[in-house]
N, C-alpha and C. Protein backbone atom coordinates (compact mmCIF):
# COMPACT_ATOMS: atom_id res chain seq x y z
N UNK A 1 35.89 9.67 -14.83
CA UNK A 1 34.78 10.03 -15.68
C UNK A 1 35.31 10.87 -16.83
N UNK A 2 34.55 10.16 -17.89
CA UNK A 2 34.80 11.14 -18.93
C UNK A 2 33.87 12.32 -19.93
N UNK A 3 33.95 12.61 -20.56
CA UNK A 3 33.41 13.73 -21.70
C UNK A 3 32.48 12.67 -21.99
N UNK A 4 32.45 11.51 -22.41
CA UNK A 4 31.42 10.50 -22.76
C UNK A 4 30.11 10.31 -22.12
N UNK A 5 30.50 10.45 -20.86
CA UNK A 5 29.09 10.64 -19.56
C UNK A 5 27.87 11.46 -20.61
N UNK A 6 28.41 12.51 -21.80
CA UNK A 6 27.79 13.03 -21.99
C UNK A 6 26.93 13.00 -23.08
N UNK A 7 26.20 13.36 -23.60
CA UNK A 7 25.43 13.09 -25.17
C UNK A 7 26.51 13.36 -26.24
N UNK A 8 27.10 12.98 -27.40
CA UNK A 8 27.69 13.03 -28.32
C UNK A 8 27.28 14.56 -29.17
N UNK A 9 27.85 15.47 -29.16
CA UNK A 9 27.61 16.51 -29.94
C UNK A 9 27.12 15.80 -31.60
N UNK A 10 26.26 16.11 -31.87
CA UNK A 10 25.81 15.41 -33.67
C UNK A 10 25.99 16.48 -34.71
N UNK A 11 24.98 17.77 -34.35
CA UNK A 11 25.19 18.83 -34.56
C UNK A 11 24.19 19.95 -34.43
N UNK A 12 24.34 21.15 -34.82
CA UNK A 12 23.82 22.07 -34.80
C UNK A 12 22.53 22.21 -34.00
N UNK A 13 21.62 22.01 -34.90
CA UNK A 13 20.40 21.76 -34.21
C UNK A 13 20.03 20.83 -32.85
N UNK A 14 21.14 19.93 -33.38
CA UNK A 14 20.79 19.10 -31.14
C UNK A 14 21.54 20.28 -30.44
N UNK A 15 22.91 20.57 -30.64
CA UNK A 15 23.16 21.50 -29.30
C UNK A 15 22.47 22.32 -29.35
N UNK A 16 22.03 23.36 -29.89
CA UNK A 16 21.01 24.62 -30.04
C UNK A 16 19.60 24.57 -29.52
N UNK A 17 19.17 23.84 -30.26
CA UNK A 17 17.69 23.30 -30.13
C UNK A 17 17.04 22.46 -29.27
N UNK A 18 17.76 21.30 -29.03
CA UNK A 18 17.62 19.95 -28.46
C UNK A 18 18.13 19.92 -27.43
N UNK A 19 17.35 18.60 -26.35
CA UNK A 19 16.86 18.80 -25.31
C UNK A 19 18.39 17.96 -24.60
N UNK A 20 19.37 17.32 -24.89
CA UNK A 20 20.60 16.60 -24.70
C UNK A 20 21.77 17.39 -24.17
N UNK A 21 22.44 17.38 -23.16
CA UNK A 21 23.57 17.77 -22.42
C UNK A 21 24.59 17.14 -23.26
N UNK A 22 25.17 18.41 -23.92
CA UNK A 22 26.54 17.59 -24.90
C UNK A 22 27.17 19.17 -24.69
N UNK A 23 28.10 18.89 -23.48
CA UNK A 23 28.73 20.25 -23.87
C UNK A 23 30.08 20.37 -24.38
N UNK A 24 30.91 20.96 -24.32
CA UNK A 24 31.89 21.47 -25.68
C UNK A 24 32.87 21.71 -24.54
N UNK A 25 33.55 21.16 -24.05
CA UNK A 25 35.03 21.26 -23.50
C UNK A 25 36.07 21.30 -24.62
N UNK A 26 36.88 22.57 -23.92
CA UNK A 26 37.92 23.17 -24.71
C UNK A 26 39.25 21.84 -24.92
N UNK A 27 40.07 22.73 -25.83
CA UNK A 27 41.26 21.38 -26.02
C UNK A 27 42.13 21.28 -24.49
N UNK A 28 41.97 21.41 -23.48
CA UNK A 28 42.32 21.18 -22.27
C UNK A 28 41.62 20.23 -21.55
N UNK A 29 40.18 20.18 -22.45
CA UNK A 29 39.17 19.60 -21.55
C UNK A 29 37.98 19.81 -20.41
N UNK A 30 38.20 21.29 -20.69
CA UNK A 30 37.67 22.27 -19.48
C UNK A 30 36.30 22.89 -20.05
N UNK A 31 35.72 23.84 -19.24
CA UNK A 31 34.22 24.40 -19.98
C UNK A 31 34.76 25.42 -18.71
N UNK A 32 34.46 26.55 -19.35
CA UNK A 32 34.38 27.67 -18.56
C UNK A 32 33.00 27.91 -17.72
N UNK A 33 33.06 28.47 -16.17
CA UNK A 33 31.45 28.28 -15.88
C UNK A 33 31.79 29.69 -14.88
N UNK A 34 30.62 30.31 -14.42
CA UNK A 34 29.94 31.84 -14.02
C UNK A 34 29.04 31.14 -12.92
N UNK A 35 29.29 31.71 -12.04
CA UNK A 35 28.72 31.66 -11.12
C UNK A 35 28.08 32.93 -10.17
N UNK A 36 27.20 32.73 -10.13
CA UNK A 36 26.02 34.24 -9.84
C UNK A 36 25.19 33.36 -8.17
N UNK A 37 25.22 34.78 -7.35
CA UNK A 37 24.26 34.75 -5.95
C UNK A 37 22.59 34.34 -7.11
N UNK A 38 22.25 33.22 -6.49
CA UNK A 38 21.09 32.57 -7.12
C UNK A 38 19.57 33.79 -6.26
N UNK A 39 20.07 34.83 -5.01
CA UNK A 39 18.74 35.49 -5.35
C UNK A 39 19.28 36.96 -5.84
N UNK A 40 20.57 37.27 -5.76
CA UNK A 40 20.81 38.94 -5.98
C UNK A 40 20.87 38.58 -7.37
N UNK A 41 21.43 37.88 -8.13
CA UNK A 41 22.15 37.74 -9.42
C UNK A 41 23.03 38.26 -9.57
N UNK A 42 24.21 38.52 -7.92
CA UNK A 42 25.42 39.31 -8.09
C UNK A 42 26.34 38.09 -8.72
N UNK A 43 27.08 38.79 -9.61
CA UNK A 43 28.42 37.78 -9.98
C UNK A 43 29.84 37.23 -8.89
N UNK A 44 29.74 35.96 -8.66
CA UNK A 44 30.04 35.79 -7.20
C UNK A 44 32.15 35.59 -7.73
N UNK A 45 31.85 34.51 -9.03
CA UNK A 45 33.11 33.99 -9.57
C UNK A 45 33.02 33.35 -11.19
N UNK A 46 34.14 33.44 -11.73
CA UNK A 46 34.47 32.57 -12.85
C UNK A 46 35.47 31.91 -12.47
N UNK A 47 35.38 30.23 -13.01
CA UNK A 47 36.42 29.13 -12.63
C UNK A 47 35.72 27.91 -14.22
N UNK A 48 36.72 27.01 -13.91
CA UNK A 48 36.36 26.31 -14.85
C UNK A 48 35.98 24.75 -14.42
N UNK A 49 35.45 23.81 -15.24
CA UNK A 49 34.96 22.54 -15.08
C UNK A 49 35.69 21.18 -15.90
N UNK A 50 36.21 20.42 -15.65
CA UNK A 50 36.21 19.49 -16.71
C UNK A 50 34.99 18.40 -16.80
N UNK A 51 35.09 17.51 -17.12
CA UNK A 51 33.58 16.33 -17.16
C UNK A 51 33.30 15.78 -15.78
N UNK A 52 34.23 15.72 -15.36
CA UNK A 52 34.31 14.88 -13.67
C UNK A 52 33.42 15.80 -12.97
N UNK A 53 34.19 17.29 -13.16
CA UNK A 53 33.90 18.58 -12.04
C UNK A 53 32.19 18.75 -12.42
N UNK A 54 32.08 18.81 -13.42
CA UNK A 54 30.59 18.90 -13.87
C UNK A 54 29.63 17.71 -13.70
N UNK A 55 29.92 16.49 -13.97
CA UNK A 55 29.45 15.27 -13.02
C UNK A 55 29.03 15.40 -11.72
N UNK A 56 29.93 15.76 -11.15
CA UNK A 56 29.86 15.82 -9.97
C UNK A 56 28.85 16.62 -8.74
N UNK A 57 29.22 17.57 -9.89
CA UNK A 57 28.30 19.19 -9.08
C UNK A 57 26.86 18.64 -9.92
N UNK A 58 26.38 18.01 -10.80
CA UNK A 58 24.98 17.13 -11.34
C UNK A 58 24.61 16.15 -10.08
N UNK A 59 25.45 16.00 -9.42
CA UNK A 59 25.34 14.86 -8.57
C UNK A 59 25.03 14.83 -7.41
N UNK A 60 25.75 16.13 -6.86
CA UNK A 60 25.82 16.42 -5.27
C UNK A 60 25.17 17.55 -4.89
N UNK A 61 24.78 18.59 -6.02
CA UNK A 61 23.78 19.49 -5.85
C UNK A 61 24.79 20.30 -5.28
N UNK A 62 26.00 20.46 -5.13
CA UNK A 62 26.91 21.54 -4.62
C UNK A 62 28.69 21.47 -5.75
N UNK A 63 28.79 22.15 -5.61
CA UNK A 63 29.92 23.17 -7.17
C UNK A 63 31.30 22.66 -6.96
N UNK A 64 31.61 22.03 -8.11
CA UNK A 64 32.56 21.38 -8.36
C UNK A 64 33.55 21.86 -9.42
N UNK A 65 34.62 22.06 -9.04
CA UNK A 65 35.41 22.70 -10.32
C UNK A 65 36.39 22.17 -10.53
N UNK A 66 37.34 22.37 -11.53
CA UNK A 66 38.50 21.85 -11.99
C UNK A 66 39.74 23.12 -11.64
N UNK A 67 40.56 23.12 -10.23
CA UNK A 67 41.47 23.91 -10.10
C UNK A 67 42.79 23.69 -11.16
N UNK A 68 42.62 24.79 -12.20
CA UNK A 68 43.97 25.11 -13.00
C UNK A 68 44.97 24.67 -12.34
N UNK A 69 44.98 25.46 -11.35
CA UNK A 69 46.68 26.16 -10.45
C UNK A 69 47.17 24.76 -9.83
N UNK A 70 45.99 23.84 -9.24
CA UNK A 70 46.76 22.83 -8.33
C UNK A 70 46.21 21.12 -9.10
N UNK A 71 45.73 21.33 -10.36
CA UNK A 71 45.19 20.36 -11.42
C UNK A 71 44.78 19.37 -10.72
N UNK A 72 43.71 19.45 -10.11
CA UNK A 72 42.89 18.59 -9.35
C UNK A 72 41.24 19.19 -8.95
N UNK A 73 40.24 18.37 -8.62
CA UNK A 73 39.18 18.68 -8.83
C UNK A 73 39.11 19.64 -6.86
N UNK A 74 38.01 20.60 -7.60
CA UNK A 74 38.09 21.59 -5.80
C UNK A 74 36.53 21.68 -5.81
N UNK A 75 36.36 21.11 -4.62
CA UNK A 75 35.16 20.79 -4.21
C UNK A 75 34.66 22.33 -3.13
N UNK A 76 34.36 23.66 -3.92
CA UNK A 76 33.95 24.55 -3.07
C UNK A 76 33.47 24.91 -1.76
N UNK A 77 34.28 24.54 -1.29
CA UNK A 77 33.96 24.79 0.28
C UNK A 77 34.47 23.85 1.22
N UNK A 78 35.02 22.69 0.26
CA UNK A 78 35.46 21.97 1.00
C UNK A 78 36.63 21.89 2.61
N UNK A 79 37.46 22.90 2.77
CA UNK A 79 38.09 23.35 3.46
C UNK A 79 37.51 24.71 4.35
N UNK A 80 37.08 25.85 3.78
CA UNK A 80 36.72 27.17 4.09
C UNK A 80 35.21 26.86 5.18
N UNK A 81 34.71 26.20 4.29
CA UNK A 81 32.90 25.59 4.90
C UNK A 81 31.85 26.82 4.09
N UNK A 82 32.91 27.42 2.71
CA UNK A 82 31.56 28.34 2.23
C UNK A 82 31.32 27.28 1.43
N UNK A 83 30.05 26.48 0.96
CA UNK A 83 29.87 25.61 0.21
C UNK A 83 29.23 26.25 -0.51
N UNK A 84 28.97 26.08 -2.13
CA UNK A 84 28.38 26.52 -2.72
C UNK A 84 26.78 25.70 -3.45
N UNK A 85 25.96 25.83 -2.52
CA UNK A 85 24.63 24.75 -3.30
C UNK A 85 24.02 25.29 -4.32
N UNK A 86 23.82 24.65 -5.34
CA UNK A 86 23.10 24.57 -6.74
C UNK A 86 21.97 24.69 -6.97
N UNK A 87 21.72 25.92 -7.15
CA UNK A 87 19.77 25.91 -7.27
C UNK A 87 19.81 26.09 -8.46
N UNK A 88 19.95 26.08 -9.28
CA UNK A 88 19.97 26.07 -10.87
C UNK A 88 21.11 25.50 -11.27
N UNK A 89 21.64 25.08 -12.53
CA UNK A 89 22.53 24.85 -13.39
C UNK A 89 21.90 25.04 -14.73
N UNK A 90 22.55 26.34 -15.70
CA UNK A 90 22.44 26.62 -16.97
C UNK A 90 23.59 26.62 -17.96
N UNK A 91 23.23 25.91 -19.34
CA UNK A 91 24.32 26.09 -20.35
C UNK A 91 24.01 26.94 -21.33
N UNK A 92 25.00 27.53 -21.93
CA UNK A 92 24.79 28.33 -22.75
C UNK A 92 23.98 28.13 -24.59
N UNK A 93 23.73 28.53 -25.05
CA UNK A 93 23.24 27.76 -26.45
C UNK A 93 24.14 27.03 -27.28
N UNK A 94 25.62 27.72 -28.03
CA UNK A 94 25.89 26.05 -28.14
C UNK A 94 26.88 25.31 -27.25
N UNK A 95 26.52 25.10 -25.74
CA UNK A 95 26.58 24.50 -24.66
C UNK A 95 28.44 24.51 -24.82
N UNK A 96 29.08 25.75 -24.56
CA UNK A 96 29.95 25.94 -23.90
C UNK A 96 30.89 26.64 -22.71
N UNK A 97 29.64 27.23 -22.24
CA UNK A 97 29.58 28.26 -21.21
C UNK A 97 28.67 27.34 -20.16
N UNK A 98 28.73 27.27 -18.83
CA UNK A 98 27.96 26.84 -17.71
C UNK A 98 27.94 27.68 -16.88
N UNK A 99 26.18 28.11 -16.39
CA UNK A 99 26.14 29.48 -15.34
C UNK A 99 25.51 28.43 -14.43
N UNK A 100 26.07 28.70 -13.09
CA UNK A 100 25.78 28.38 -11.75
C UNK A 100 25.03 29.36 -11.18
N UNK A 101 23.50 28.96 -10.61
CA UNK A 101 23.30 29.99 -9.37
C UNK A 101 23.06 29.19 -8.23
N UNK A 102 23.69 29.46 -7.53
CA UNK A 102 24.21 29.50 -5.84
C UNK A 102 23.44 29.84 -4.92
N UNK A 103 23.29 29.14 -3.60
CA UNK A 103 23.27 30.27 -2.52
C UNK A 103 24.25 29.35 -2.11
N UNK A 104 25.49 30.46 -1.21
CA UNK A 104 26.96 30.36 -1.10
C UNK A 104 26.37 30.61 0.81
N UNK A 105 27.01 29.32 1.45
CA UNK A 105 26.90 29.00 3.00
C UNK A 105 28.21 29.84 3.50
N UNK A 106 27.56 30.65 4.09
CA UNK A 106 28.87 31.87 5.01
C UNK A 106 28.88 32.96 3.98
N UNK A 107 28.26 33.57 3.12
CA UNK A 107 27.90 34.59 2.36
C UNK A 107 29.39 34.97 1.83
N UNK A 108 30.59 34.08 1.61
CA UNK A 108 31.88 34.68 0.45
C UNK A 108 32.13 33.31 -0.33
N UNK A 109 32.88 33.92 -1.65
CA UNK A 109 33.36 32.86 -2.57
C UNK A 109 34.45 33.07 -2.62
N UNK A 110 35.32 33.95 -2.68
CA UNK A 110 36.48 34.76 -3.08
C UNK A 110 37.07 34.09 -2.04
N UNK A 111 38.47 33.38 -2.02
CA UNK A 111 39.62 32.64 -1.55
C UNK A 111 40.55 34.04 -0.92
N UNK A 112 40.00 35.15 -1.30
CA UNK A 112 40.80 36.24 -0.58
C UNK A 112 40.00 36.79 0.41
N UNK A 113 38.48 36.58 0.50
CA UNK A 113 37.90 36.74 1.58
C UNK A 113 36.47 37.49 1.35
N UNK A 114 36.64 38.06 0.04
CA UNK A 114 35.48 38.92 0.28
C UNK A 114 34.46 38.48 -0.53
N UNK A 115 33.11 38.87 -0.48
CA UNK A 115 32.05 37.91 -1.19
C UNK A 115 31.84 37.60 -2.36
N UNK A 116 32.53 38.52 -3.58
CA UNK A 116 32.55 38.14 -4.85
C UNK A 116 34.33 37.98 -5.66
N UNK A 117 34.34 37.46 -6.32
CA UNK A 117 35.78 37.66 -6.96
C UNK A 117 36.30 38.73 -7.52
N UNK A 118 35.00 39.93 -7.98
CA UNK A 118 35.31 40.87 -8.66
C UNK A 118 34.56 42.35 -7.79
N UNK A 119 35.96 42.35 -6.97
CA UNK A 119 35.56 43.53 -6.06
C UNK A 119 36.76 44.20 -6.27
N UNK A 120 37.17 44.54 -7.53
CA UNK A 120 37.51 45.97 -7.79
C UNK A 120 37.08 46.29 -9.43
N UNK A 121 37.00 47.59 -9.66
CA UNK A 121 36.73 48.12 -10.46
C UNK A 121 37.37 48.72 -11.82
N UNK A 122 37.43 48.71 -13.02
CA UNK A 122 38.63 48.87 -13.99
C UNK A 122 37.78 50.16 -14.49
N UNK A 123 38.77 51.41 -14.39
CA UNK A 123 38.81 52.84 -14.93
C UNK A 123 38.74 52.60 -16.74
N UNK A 124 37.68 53.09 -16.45
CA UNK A 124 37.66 53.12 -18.60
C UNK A 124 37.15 54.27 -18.71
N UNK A 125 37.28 54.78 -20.09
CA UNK A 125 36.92 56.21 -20.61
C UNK A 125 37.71 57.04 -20.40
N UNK A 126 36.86 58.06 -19.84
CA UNK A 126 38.07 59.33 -19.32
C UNK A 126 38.82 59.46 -17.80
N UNK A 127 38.25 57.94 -17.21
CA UNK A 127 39.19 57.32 -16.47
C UNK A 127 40.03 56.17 -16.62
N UNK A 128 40.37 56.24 -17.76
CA UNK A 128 41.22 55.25 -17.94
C UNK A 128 42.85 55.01 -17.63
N UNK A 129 43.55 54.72 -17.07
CA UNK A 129 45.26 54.28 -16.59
C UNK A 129 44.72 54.58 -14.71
N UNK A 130 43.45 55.16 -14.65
CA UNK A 130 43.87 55.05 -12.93
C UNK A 130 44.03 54.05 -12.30
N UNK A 131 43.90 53.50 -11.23
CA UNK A 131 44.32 52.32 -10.52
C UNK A 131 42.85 51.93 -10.44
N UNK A 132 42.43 50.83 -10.24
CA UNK A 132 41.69 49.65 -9.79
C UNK A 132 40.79 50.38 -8.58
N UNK A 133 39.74 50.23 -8.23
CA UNK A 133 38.75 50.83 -7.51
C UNK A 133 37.94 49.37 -6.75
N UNK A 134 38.38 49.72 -5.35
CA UNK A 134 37.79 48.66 -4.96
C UNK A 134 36.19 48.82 -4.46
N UNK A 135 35.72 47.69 -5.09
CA UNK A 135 34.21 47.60 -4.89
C UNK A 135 33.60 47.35 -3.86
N UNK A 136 34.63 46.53 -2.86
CA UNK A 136 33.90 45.92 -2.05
C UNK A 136 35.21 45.81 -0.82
N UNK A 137 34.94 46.76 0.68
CA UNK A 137 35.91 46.93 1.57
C UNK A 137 35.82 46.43 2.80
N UNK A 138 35.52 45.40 2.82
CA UNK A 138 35.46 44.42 4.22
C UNK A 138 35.13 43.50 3.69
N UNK A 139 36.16 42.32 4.37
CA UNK A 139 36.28 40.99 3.42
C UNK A 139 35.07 39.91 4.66
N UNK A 140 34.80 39.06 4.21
CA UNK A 140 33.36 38.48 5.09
C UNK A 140 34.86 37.66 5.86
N UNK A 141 35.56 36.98 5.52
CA UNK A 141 36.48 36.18 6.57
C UNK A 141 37.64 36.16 6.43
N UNK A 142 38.44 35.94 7.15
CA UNK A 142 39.73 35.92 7.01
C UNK A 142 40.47 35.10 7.07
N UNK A 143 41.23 34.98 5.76
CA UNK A 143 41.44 34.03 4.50
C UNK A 143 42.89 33.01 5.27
N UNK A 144 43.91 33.78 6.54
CA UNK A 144 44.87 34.04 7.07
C UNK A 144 44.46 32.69 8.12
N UNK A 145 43.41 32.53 8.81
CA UNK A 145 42.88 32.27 9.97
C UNK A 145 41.94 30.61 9.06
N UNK A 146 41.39 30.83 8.00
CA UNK A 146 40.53 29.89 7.04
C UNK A 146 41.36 28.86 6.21
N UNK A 147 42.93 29.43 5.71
CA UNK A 147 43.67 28.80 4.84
C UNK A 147 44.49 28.71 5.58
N UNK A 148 45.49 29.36 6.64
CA UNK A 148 46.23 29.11 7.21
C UNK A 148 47.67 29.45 6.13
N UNK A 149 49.20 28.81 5.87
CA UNK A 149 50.13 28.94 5.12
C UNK A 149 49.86 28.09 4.15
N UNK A 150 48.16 27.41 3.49
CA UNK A 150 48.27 27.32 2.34
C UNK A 150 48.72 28.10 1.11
N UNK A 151 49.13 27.41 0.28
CA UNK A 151 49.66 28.02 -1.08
C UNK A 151 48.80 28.39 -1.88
N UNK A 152 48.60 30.48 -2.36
CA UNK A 152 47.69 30.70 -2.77
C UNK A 152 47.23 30.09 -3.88
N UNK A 153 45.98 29.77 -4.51
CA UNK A 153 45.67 29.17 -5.57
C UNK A 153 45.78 29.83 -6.79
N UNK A 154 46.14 31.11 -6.44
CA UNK A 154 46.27 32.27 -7.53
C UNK A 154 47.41 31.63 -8.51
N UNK A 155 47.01 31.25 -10.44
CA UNK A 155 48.21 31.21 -10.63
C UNK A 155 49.09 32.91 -11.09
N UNK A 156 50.04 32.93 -11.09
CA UNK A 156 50.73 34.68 -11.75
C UNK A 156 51.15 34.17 -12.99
């Protein structure tokens, strides 16, 4: 599948205004997408999509992404069993941003275990150079026991 699946960007006023799915994948091919707990509105993860990954998750009513690290499409939950189902899908105005809201089966998203991706905290102001503050200190599963000696998906 391609970028074509989709409405032809024309301009301005259709993406903005108009009622047509034409979204704007980067020169990689990707669309960045946010994904939020569909009743807390906690921020669960950011990952990205290409046309397939976004097809797909239109299709199956559960979150489809385009893994950077292992360049192949990752079907959320597919392995772990946290699946992520789709109660909304939103684009941004001029349709290059995609927000997901979720309710996430086994209450984590985070591949390290704990329920959001962004469970630590960055020191700014007149705390700024301290270390990282973790937000969140008990991970819902364990990632050791779920992934086994898979290769983390983290790229460095």
């Amino acid at each position: 599948m391609t970028e074509s699946n989709f409405t032809e960007r024309q301009s301005v006023e259709q993406i903005e205004e108009g009622c047509d799915l034409a979204p704007k994948f980067d020169e990689h091919g990707l669309i960045p997408v946010v994904t939020t707990d569909f009743a807390s509105g906690e921020v669960l993860m950011h990952a990205y999509m290409n046309a397939e990954a976004l097809t797909k998750s239109i299709a199956l009513g559960e979150a489809v992404y385009w893994s950077r690290s292992r360049l192949c499409l990752w079907h959320k939950g597919a392995t772990s069993g946290l699946v992520q189902r789709i109660r909304e899908i939103r684009i941004d105005d001029d349709q290059d941003c995609i927000w997901l809201r979720v309710d996430v089966q086994g209450g984590a998203s985070c591949h390290v275990g704990y329920r959001s991706c962004f469970y630590r905290a960055v020191p700014f102001g007149d705390q700024a150079g301290q270390p990282l503050g973790f937000t969140e200190t008990e991970k819902v599963f364990n990632p050791q026991k779920v992934y086994g000696d898979a290769p983390n998906p983290t790229q460095l």
